[in-house]
PDB file of N, CA and C in Angstrom:
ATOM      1  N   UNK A   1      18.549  -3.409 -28.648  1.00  0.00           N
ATOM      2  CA  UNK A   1      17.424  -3.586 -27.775  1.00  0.00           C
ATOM      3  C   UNK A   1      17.894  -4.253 -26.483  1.00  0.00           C
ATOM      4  N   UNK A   2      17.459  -3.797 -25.049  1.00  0.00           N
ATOM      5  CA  UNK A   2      17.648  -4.995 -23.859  1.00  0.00           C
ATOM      6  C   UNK A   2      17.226  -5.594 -23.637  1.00  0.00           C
ATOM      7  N   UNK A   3      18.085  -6.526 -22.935  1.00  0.00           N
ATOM      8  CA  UNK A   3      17.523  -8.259 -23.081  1.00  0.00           C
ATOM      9  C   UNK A   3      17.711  -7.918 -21.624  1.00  0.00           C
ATOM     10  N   UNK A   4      16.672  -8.476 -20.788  1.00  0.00           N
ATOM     11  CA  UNK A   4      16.488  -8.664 -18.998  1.00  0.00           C
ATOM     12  C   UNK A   4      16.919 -10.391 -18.611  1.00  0.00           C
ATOM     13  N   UNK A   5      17.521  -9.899 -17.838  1.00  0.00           N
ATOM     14  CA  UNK A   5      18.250 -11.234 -16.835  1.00  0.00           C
ATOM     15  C   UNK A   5      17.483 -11.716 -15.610  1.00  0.00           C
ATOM     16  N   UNK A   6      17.710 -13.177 -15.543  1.00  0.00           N
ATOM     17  CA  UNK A   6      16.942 -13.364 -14.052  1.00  0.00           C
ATOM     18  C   UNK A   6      18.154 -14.047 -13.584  1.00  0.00           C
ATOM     19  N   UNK A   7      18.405 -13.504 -12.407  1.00  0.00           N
ATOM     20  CA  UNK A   7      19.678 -13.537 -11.065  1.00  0.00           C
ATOM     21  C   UNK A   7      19.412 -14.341 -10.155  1.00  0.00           C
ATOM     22  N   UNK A   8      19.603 -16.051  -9.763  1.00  0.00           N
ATOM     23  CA  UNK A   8      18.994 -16.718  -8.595  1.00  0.00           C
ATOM     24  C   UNK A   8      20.200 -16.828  -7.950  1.00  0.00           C
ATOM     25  N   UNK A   9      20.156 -17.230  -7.108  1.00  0.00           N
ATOM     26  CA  UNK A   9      20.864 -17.570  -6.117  1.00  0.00           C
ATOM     27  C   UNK A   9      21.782 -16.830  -5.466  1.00  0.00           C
ATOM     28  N   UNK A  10      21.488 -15.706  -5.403  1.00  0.00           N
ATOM     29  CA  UNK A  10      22.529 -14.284  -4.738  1.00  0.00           C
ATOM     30  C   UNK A  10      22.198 -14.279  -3.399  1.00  0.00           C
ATOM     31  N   UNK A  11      23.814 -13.967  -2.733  1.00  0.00           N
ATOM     32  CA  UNK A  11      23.460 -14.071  -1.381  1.00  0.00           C
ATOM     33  C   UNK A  11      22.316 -12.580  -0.430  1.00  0.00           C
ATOM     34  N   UNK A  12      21.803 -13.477   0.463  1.00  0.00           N
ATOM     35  CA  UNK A  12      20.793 -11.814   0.980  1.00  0.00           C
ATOM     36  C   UNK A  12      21.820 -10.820   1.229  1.00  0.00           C
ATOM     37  N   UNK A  13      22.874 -10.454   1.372  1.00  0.00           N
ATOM     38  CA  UNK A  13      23.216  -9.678   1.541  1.00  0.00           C
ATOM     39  C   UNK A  13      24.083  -8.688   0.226  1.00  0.00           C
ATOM     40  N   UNK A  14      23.216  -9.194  -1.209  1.00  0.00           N
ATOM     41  CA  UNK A  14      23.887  -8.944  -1.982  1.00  0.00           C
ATOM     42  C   UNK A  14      23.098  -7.210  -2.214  1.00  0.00           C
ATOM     43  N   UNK A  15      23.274  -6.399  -3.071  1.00  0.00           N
ATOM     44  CA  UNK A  15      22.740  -4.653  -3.132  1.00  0.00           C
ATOM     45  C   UNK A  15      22.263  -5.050  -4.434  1.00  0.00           C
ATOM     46  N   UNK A  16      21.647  -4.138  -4.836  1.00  0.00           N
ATOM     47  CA  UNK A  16      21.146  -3.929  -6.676  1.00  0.00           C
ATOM     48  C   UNK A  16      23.151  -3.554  -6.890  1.00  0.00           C
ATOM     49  N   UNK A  17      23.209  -2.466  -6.603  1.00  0.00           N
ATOM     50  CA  UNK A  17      24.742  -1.552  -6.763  1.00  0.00           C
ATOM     51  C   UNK A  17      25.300  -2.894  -6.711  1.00  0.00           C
ATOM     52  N   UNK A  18      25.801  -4.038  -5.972  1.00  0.00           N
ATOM     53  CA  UNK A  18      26.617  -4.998  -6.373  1.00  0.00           C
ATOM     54  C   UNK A  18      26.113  -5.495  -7.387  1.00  0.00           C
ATOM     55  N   UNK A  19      25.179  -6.223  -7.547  1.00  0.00           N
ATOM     56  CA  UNK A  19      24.766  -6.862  -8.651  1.00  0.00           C
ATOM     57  C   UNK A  19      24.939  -5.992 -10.236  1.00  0.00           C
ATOM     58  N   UNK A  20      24.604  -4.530  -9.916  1.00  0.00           N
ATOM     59  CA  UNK A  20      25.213  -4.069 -11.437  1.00  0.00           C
ATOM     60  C   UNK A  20      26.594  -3.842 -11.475  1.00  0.00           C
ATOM     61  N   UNK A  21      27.439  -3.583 -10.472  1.00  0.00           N
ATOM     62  CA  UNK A  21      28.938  -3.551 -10.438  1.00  0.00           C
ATOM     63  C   UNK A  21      29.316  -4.925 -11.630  1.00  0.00           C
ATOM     64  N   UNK A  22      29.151  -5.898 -10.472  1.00  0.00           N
ATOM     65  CA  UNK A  22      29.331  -7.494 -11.156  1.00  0.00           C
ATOM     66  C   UNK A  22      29.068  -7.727 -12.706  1.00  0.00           C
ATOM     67  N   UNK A  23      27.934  -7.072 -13.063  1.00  0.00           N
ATOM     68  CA  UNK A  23      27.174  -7.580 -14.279  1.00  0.00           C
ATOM     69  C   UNK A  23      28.305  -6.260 -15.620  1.00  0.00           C
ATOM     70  N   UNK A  24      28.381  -5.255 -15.089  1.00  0.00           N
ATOM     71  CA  UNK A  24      29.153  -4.429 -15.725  1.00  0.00           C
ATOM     72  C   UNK A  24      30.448  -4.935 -16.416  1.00  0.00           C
ATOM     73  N   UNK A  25      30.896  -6.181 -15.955  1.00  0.00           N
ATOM     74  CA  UNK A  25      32.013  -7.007 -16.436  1.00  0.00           C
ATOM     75  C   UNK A  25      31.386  -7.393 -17.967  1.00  0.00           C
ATOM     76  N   UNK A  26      30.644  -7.527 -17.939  1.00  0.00           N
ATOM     77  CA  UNK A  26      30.169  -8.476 -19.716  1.00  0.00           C
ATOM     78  C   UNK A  26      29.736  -6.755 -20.659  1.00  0.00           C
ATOM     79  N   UNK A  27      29.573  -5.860 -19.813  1.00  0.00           N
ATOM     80  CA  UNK A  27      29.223  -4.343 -20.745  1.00  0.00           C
ATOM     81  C   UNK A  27      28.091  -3.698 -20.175  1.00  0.00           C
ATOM     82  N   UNK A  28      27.616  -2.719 -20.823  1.00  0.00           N
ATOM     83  CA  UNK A  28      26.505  -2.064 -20.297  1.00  0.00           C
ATOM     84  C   UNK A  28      25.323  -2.341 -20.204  1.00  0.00           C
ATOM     85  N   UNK A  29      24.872  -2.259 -18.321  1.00  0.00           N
ATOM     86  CA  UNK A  29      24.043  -2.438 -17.725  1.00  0.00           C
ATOM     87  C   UNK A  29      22.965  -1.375 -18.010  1.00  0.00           C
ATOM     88  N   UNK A  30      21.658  -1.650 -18.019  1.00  0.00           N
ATOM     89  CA  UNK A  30      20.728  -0.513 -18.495  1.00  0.00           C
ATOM     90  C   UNK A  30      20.269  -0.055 -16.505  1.00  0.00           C
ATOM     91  N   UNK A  31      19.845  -1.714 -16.298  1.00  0.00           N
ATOM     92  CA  UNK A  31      19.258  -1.267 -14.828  1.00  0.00           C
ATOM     93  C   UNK A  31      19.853  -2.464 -13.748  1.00  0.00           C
ATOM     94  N   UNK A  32      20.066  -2.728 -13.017  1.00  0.00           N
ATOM     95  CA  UNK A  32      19.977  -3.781 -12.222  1.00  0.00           C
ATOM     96  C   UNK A  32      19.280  -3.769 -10.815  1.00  0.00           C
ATOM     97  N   UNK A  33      18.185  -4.876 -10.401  1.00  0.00           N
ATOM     98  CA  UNK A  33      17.364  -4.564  -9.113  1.00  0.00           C
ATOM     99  C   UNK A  33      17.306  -6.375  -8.061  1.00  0.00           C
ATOM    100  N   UNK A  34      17.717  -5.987  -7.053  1.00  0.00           N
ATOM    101  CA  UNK A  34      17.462  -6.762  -6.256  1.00  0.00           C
ATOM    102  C   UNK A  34      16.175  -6.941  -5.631  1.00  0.00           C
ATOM    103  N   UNK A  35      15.372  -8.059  -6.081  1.00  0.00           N
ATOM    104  CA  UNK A  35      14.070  -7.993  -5.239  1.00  0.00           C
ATOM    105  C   UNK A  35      14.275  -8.216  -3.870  1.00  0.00           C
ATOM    106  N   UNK A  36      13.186  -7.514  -3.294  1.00  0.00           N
ATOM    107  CA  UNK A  36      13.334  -7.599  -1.494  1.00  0.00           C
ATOM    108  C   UNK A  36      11.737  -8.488  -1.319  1.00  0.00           C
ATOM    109  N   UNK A  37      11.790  -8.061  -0.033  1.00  0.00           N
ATOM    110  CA  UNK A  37      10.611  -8.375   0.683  1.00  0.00           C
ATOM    111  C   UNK A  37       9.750  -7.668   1.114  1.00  0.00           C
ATOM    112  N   UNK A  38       8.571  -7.159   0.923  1.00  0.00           N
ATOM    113  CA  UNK A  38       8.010  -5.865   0.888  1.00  0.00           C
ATOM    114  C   UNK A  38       8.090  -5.197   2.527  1.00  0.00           C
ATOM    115  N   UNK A  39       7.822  -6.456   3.229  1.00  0.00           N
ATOM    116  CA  UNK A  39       7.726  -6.176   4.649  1.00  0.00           C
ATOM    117  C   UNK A  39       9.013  -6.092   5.431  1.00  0.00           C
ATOM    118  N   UNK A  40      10.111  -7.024   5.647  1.00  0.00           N
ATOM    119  CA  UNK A  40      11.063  -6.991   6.213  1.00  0.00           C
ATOM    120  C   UNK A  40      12.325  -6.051   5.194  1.00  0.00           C
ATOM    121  N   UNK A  41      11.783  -6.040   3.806  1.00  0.00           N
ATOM    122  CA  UNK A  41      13.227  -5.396   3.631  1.00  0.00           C
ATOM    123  C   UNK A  41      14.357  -6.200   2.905  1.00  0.00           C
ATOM    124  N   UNK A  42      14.404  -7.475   3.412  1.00  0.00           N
ATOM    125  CA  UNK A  42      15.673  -8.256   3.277  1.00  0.00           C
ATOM    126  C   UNK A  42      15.382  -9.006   1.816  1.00  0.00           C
ATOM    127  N   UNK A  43      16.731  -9.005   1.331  1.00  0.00           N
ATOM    128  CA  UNK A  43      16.599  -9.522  -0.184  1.00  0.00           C
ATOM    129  C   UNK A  43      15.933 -10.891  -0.142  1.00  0.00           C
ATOM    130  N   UNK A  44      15.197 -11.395  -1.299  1.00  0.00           N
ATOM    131  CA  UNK A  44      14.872 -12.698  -1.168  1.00  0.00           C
ATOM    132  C   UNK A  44      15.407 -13.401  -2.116  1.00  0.00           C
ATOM    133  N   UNK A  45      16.685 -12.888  -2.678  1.00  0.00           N
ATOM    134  CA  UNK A  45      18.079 -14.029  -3.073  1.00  0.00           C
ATOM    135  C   UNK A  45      17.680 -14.086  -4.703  1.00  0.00           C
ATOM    136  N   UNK A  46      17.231 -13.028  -5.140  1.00  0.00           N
ATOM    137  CA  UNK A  46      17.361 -13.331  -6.829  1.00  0.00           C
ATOM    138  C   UNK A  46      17.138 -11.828  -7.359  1.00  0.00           C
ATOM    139  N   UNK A  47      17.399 -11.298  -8.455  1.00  0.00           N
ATOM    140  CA  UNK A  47      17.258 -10.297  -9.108  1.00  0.00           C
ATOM    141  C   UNK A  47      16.914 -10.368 -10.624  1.00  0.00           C
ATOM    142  N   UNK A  48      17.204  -9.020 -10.999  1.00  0.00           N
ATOM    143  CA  UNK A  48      17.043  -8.688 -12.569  1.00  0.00           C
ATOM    144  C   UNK A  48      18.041  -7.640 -13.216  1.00  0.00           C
ATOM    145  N   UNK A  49      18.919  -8.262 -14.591  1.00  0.00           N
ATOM    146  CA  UNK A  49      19.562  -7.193 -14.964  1.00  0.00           C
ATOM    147  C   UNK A  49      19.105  -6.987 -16.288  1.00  0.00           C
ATOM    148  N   UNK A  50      19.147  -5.606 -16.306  1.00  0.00           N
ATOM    149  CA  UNK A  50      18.867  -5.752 -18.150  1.00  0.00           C
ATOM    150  C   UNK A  50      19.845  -4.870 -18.679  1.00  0.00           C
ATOM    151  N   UNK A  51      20.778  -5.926 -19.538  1.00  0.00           N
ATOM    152  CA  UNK A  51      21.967  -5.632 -20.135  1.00  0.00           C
ATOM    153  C   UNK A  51      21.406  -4.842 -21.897  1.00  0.00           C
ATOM    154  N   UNK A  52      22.766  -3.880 -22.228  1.00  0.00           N
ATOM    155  CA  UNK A  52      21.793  -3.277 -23.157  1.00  0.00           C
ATOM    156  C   UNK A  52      22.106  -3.702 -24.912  1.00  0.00           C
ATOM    157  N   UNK A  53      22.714  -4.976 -24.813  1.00  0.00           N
ATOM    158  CA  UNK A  53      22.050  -5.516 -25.940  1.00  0.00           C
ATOM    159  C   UNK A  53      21.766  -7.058 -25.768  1.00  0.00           C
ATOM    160  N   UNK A  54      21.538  -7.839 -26.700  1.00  0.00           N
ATOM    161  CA  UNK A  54      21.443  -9.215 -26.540  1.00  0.00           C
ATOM    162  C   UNK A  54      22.728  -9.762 -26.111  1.00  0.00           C
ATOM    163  N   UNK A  55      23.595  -9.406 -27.290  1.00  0.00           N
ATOM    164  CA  UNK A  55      25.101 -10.274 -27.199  1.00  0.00           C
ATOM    165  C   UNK A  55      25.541  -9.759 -26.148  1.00  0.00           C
ATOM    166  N   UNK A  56      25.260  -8.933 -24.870  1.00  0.00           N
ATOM    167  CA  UNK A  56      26.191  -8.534 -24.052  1.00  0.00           C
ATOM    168  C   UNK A  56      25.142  -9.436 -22.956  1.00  0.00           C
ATOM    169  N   UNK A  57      23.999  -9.978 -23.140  1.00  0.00           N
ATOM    170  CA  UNK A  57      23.228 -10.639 -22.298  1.00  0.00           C
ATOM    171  C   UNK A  57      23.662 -11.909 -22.675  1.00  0.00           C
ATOM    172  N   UNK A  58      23.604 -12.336 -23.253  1.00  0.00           N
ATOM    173  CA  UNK A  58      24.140 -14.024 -23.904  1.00  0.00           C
ATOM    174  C   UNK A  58      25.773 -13.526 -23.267  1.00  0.00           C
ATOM    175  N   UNK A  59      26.412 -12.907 -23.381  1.00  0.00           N
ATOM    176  CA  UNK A  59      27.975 -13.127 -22.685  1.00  0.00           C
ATOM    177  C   UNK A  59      28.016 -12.979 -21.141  1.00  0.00           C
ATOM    178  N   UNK A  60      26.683 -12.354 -20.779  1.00  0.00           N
ATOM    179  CA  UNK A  60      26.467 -12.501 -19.359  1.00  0.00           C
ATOM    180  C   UNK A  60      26.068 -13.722 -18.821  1.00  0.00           C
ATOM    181  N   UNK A  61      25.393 -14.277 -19.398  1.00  0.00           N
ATOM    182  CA  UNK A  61      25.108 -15.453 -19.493  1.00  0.00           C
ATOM    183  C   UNK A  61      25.832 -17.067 -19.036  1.00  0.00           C
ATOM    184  N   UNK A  62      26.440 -17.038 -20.390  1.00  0.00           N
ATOM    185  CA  UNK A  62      27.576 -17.532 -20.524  1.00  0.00           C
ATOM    186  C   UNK A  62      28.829 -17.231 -19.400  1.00  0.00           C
ATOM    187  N   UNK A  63      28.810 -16.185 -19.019  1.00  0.00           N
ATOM    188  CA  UNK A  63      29.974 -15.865 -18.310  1.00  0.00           C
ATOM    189  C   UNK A  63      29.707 -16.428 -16.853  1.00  0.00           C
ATOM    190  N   UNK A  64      28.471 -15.931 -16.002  1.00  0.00           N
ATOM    191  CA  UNK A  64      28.209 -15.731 -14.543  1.00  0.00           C
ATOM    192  C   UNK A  64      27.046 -17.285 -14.524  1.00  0.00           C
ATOM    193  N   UNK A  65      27.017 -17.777 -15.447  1.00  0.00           N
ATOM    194  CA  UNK A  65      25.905 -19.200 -15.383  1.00  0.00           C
ATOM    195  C   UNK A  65      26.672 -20.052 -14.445  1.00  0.00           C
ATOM    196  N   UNK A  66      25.811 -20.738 -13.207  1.00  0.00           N
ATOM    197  CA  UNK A  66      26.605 -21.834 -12.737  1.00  0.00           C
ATOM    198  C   UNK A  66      27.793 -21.625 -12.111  1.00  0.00           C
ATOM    199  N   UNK A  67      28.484 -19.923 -11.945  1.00  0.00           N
ATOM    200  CA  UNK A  67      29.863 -19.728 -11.133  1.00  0.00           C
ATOM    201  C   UNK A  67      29.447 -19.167  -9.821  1.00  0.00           C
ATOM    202  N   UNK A  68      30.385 -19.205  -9.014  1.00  0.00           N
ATOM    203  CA  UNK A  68      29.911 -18.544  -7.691  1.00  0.00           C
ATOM    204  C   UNK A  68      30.210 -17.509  -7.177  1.00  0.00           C
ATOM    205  N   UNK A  69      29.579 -16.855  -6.858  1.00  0.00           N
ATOM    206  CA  UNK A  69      29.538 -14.984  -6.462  1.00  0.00           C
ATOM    207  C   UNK A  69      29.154 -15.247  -4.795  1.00  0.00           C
ATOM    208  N   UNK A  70      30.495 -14.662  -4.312  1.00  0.00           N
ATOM    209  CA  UNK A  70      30.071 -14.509  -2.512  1.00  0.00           C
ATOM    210  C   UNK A  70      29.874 -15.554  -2.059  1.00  0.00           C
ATOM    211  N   UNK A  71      29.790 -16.475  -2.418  1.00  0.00           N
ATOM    212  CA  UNK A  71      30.162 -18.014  -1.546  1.00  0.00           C
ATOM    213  C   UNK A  71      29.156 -18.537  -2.259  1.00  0.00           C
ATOM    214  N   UNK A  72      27.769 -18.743  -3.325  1.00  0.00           N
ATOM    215  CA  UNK A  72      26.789 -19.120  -3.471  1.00  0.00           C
ATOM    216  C   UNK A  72      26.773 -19.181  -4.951  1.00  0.00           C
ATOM    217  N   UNK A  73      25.997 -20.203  -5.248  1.00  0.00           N
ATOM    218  CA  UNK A  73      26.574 -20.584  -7.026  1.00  0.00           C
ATOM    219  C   UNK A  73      24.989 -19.567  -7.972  1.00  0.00           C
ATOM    220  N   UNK A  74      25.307 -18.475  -8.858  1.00  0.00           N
ATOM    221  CA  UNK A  74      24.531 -18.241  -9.540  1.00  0.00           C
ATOM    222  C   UNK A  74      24.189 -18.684 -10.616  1.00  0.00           C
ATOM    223  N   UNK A  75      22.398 -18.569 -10.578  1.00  0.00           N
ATOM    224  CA  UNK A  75      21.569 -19.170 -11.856  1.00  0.00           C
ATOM    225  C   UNK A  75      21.608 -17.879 -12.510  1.00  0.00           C
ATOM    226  N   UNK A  76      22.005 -17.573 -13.925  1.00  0.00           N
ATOM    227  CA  UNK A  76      21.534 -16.852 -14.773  1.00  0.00           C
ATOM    228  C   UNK A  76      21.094 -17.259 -15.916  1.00  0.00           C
ATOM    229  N   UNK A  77      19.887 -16.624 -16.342  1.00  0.00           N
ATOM    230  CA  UNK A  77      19.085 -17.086 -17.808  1.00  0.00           C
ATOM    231  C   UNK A  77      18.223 -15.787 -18.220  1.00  0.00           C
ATOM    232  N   UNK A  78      17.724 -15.904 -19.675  1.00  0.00           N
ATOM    233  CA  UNK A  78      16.885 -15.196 -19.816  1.00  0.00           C
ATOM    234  C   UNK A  78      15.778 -14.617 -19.403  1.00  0.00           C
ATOM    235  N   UNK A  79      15.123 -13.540 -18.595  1.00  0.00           N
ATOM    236  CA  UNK A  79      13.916 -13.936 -17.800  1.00  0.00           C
ATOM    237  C   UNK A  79      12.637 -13.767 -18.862  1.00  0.00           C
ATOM    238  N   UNK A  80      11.850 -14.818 -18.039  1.00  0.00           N
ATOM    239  CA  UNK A  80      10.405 -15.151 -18.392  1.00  0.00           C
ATOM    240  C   UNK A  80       9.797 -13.202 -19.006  1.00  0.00           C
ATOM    241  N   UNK A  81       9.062 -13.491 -19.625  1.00  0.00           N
ATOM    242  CA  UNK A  81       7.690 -12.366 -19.848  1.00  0.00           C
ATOM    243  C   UNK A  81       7.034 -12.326 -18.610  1.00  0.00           C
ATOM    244  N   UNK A  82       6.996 -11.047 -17.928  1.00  0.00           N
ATOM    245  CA  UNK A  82       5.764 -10.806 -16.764  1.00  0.00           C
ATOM    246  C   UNK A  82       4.346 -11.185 -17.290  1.00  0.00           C
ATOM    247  N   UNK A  83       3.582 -11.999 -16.516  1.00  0.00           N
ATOM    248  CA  UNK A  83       2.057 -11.763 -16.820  1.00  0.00           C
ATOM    249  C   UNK A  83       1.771 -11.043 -16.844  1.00  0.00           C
ATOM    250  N   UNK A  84       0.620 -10.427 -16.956  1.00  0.00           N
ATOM    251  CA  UNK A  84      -0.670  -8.995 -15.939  1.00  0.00           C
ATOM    252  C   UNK A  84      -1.045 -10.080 -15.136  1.00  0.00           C
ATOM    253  N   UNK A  85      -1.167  -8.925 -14.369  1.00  0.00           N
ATOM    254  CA  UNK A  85      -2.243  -9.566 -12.959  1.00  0.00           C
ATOM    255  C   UNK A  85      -2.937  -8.541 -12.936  1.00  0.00           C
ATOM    256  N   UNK A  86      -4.264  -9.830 -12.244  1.00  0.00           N
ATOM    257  CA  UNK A  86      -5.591  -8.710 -12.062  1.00  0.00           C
ATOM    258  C   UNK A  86      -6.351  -8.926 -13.261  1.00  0.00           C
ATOM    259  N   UNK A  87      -7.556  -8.297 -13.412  1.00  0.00           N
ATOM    260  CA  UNK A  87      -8.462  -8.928 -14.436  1.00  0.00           C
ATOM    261  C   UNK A  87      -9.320  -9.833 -14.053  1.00  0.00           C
ATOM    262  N   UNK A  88     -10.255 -10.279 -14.773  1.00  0.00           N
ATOM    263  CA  UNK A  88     -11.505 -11.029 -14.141  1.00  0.00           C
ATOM    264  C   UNK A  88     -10.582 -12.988 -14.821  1.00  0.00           C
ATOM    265  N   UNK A  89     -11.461 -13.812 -14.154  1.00  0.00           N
ATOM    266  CA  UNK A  89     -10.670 -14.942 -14.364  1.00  0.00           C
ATOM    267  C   UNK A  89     -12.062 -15.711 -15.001  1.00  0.00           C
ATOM    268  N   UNK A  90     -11.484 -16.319 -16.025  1.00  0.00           N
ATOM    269  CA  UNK A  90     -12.688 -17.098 -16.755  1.00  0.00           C
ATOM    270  C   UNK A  90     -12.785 -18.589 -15.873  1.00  0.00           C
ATOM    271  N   UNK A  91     -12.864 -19.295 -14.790  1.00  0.00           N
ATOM    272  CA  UNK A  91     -13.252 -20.222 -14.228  1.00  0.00           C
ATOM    273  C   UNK A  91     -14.022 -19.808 -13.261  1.00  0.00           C
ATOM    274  N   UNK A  92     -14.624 -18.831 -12.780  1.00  0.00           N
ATOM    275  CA  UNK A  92     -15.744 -18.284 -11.990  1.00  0.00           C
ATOM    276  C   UNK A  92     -15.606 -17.843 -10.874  1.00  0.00           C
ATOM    277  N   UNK A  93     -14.158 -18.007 -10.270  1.00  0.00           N
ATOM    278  CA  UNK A  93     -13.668 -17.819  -9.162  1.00  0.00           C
ATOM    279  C   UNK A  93     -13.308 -16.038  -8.886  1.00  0.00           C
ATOM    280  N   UNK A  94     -13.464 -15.630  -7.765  1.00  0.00           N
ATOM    281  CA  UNK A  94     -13.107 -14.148  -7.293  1.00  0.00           C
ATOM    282  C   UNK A  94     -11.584 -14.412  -6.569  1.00  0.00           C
ATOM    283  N   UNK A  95     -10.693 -13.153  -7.161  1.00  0.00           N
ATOM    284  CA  UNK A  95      -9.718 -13.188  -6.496  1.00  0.00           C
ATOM    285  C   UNK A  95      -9.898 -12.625  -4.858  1.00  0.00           C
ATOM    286  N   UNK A  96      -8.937 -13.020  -4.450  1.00  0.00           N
ATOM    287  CA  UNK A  96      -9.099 -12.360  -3.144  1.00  0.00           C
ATOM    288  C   UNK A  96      -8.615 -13.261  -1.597  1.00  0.00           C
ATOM    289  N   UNK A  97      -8.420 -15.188  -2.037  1.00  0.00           N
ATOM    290  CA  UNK A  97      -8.697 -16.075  -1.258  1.00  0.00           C
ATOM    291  C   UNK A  97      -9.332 -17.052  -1.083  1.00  0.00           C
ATOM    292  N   UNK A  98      -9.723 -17.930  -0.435  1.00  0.00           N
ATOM    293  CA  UNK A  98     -10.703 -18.742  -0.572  1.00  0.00           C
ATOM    294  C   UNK A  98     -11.970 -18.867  -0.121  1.00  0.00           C
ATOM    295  N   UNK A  99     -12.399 -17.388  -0.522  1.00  0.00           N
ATOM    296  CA  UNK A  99     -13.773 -17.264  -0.658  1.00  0.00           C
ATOM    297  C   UNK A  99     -14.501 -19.071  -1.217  1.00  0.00           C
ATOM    298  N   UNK A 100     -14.046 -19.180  -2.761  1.00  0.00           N
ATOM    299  CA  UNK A 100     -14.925 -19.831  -3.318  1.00  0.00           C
ATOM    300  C   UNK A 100     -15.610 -19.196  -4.681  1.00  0.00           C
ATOM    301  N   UNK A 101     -16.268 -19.714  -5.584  1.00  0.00           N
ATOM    302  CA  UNK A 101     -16.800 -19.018  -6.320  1.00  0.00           C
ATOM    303  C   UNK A 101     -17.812 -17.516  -5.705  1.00  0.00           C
ATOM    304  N   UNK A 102     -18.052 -17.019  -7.061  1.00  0.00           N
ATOM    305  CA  UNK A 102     -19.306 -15.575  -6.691  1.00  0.00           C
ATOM    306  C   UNK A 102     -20.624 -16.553  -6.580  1.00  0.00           C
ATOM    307  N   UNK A 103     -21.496 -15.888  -5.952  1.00  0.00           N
ATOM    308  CA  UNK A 103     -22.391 -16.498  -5.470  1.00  0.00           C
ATOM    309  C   UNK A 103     -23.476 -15.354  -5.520  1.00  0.00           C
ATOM    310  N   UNK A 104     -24.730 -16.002  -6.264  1.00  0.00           N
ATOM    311  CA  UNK A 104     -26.016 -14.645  -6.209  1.00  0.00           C
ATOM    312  C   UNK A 104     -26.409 -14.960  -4.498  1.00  0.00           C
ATOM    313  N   UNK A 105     -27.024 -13.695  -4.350  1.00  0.00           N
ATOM    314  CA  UNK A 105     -27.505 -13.608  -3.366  1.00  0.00           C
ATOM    315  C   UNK A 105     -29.052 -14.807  -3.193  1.00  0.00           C
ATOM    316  N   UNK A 106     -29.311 -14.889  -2.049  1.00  0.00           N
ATOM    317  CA  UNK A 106     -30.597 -15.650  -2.361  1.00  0.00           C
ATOM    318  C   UNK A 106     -31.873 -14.988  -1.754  1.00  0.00           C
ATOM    319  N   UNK A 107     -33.146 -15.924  -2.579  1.00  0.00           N
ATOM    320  CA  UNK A 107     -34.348 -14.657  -2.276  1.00  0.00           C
ATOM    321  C   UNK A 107     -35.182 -15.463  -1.668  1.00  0.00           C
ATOM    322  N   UNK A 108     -35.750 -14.887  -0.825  1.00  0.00           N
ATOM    323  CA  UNK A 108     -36.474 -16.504   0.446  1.00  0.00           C
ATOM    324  C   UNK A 108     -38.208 -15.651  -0.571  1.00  0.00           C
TER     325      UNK A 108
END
């Protein structure tokens, strides 16, 4: 089964393609992605690999934790579970900003 990686501290000028090059050292990579910035484009210095078993994620781990890639020291660990987003929120509030709560209309 794959185990997904979270990648901090990579320099902006790092590629997904580098980051799975790199990660290919501990074994097979399923995917590797550099998050960007939706608007400018430019990496915002962390990623995701998902190596394709555990023990090759725990040796990734172990291996690239705390060493430095391109001048900049990488965090690697297991990554978190994604939430969902979206959905109604049980404290009464509307997404969207700071509206404020929903509010009935009023009747003069």
């Amino acid at each position: 089964m794959a185990s997904k990686l979270f990648v901090g501290g990579l320099p902006y000028s790092t590629t997904s393609e580098d980051l799975l090059e790199h990660f290919a050292q501990c074994g097979a990579v399923a995917s590797a992605t550099v998050i960007t910035d939706r608007y400018s484009g430019q990496s915002r210095g962390f990623g995701f690999v998902e190596m394709s078993t555990e023990a090759e994620a725990q040796a990734a781990i172990a291996k690239f934790n705390g060493q430095p890639y391109q001048g900049r020291r990488l965090t690697v660990n297991a990554a978190n579970a994604r939430e969902r987003s979206g959905g109604s929120r049980s404290d009464g509030f509307r997404h969207g900003g700071a509206r404020g709560p929903a509010r009935r209309p009023v009747r003069w």
